[in-house]
Protein backbone atom coordinates (compact mmCIF):
# COMPACT_ATOMS: atom_id res chain seq x y z
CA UNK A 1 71.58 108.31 115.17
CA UNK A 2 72.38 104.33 115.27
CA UNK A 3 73.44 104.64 111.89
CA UNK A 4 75.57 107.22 112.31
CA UNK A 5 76.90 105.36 115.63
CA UNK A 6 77.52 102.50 113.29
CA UNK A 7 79.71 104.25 110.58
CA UNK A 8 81.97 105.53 113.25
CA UNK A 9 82.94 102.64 114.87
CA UNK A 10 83.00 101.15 111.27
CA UNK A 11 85.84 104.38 110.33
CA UNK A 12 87.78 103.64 113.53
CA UNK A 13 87.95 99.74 112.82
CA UNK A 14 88.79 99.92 109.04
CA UNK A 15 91.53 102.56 109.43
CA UNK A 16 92.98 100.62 111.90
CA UNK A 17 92.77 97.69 110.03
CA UNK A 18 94.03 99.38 107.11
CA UNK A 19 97.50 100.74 109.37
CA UNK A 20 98.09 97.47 110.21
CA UNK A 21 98.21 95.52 106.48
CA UNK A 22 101.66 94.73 105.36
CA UNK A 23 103.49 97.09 103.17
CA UNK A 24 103.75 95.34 100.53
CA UNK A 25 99.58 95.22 100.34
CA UNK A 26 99.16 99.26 100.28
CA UNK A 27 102.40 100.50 100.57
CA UNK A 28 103.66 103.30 97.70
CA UNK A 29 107.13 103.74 99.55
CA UNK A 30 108.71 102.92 95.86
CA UNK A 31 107.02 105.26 93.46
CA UNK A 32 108.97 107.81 91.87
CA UNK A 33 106.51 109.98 93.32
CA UNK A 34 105.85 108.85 96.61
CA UNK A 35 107.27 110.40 99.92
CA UNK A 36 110.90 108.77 100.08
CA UNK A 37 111.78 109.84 96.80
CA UNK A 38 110.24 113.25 97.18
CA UNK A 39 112.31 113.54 100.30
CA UNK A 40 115.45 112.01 98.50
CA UNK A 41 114.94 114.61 95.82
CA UNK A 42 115.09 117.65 98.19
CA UNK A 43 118.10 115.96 100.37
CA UNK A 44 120.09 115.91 96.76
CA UNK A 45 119.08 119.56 95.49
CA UNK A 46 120.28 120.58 99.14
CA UNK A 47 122.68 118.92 99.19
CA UNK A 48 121.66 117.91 103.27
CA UNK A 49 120.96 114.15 104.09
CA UNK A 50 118.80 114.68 106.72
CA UNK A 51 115.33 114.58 105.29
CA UNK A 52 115.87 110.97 104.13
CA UNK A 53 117.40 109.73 107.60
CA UNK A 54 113.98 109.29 108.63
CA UNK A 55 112.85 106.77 106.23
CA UNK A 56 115.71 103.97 107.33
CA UNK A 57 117.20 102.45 110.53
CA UNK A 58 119.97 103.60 112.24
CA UNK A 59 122.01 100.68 110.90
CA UNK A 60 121.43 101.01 107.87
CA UNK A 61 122.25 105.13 107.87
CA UNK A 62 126.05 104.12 106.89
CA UNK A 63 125.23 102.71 103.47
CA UNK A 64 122.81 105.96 102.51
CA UNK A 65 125.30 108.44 103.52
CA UNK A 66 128.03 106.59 101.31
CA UNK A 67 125.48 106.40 98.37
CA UNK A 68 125.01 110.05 98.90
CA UNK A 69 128.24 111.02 99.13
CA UNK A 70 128.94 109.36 95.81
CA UNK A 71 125.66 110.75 94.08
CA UNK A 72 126.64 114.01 94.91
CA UNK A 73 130.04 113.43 93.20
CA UNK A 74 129.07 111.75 90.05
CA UNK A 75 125.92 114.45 89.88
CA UNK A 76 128.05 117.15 88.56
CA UNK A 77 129.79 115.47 85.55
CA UNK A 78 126.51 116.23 83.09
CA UNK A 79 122.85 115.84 82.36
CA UNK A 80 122.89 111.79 82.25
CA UNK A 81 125.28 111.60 84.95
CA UNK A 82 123.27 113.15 87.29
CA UNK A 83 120.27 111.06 86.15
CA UNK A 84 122.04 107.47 86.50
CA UNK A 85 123.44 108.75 89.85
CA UNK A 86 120.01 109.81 91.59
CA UNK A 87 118.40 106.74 90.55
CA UNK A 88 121.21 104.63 92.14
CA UNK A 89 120.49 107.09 95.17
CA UNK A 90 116.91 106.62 95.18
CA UNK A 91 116.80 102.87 94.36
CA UNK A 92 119.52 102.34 97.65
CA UNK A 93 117.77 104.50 99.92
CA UNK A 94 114.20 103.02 98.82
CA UNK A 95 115.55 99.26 98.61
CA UNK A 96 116.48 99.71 103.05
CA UNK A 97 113.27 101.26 103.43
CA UNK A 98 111.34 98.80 102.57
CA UNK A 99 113.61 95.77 104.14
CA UNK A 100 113.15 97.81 107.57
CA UNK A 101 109.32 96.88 107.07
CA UNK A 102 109.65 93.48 106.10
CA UNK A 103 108.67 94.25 102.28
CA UNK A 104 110.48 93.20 99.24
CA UNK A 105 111.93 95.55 96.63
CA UNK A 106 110.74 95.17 93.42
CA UNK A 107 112.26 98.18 91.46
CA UNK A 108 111.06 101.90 91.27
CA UNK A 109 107.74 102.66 89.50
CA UNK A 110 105.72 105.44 88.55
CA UNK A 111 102.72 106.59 90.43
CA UNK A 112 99.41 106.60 89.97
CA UNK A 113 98.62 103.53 90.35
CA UNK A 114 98.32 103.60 94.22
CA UNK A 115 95.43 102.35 95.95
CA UNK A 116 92.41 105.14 96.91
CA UNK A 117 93.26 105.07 100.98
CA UNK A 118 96.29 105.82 99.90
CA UNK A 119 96.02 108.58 98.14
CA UNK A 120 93.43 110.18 100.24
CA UNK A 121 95.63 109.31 103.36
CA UNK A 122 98.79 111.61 101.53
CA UNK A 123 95.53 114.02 101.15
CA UNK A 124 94.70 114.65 104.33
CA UNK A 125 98.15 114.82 105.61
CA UNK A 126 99.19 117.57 103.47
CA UNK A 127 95.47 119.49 103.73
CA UNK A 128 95.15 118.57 107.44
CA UNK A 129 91.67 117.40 106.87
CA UNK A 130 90.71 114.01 107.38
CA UNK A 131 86.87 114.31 106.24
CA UNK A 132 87.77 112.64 102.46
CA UNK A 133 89.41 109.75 103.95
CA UNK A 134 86.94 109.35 106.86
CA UNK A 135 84.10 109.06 103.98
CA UNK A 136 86.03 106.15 101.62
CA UNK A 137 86.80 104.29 104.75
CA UNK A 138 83.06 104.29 106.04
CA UNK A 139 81.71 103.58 102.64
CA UNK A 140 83.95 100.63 102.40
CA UNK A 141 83.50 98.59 105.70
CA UNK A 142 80.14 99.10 105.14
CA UNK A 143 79.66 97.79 101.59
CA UNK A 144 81.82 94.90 102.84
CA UNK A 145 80.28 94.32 106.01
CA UNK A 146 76.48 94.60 104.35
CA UNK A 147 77.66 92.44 100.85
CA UNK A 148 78.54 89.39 102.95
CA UNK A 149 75.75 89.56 105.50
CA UNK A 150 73.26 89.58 102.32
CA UNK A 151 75.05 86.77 100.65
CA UNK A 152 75.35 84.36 103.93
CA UNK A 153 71.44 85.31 104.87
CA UNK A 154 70.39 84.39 101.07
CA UNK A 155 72.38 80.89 101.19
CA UNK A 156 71.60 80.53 104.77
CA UNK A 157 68.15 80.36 103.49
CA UNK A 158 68.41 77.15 101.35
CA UNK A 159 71.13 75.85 103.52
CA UNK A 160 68.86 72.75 104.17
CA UNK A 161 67.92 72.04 100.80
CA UNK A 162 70.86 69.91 99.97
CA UNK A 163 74.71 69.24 100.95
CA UNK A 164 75.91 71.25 98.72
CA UNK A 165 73.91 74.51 99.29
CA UNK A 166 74.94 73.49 103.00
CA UNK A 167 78.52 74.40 101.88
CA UNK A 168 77.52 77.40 100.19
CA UNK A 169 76.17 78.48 103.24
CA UNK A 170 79.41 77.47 105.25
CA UNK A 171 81.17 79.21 102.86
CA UNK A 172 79.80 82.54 103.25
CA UNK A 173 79.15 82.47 106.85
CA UNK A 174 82.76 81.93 107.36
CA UNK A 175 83.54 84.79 105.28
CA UNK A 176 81.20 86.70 106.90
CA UNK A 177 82.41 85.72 110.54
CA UNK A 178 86.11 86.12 109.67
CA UNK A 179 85.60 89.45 107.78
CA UNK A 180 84.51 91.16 111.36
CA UNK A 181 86.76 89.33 113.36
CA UNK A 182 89.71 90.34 111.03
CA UNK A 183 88.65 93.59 111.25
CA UNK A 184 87.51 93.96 115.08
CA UNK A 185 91.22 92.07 115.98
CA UNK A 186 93.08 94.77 114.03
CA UNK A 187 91.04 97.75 116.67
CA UNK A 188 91.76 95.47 119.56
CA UNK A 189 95.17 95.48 118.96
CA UNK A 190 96.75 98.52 118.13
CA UNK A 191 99.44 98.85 115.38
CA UNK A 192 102.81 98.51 117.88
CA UNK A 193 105.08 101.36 117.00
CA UNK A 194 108.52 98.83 117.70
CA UNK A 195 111.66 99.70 118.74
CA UNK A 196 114.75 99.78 116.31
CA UNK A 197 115.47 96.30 115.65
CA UNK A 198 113.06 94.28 117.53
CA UNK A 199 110.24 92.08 115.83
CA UNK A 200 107.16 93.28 114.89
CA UNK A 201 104.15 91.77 116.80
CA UNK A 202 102.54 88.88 115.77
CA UNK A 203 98.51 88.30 116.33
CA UNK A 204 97.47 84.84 116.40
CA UNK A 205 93.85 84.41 115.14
């Protein structure tokens, strides 16, 4: 029962953590197959905007409709037309996405690549079951919480034997103490869902 106790609080803590990282980190926003580009995809064979509106800022909705407008154009003059022409469409509509979250833009890529939360995240959304992402969350806050509480207790037990095993010691037990605290800040503090425009919050530690 106290273990299971344990891995729960350990699932809501990570995940939070794991919301709040900064795109750039765990963010697949500019694969060819991630959601943008899926959506961009479908807004182009519709020939309907609208799905992709979601993934920018209002002010930034001007300069996607105009690249759409001129995709849609250049689309129907042949095979490598088309081609060139989504790709500027994709490339404009991912480069504002990921400004609007504070992340560089670094060029499409191809999938597959993406980090395990991630995919199992896209999982459960379009299964609507959680349980796989649940279980590689659990299993990793506790591998990380239990690796660096058995390296700090280890050190901590030859701490005394010299200055530099002292460090050692300090070393770890830093890592250790920051590890939960980085993670146990990130539940404290909600991710902040922020209005158009205005800055995203800032947690001192």
């Amino acid at each position: 029962m106290e273990t299971a106790k344990i891995s729960l609080g350990a699932v809501g803590l990570l995940v939070t953590f794991l919301l709040v990282l900064p795109p750039l980190v765990w963010g697949h926003c500019d694969t060819l197959e991630g959601p943008v580009v899926v959506d961009a995809k479908a807004a182009l064979a519709k020939g309907d905007i609208t799905p992709v509106l979601k993934w920018i800022p209002a002010k930034e909705e001007g300069e996607v409709r105009d690249a759409f407008a001129k995709t849609l154009v250049v689309r129907g003059e042949g095979k490598e037309a088309q081609e060139l022409a989504d790709t500027y469409f994709f490339e404009t509509l991912v480069r504002l996405h990921r400004a609007s979250e504070g992340a560089p833009y670094t060029g499409l890529k191809s999938g597959g690549a993406e980090e395990e939360t991630i995919v199992a995240a896209d999982q459960a959304l379009a299964t609507g079951k959680v349980d796989g992402l649940v279980k590689l969350v659990v299993e990793a806050v506790e591998k990380g919480i239990r690796q660096r509480f058995e390296e700090t207790m280890e050190r901590k037990k030859h701490a005394e034997h010299g200055v530099e095993y002292g460090r050692q010691y300090v070393a770890s037990y830093v890592e250790f103490i920051h590890y939960g605290e980085r993670i146990y800040q990130a539940a404290a503090h909600p991710p902040s869902h922020h209005a158009e425009g205005a800055a995203p919050a800032v947690h001192a530690h």
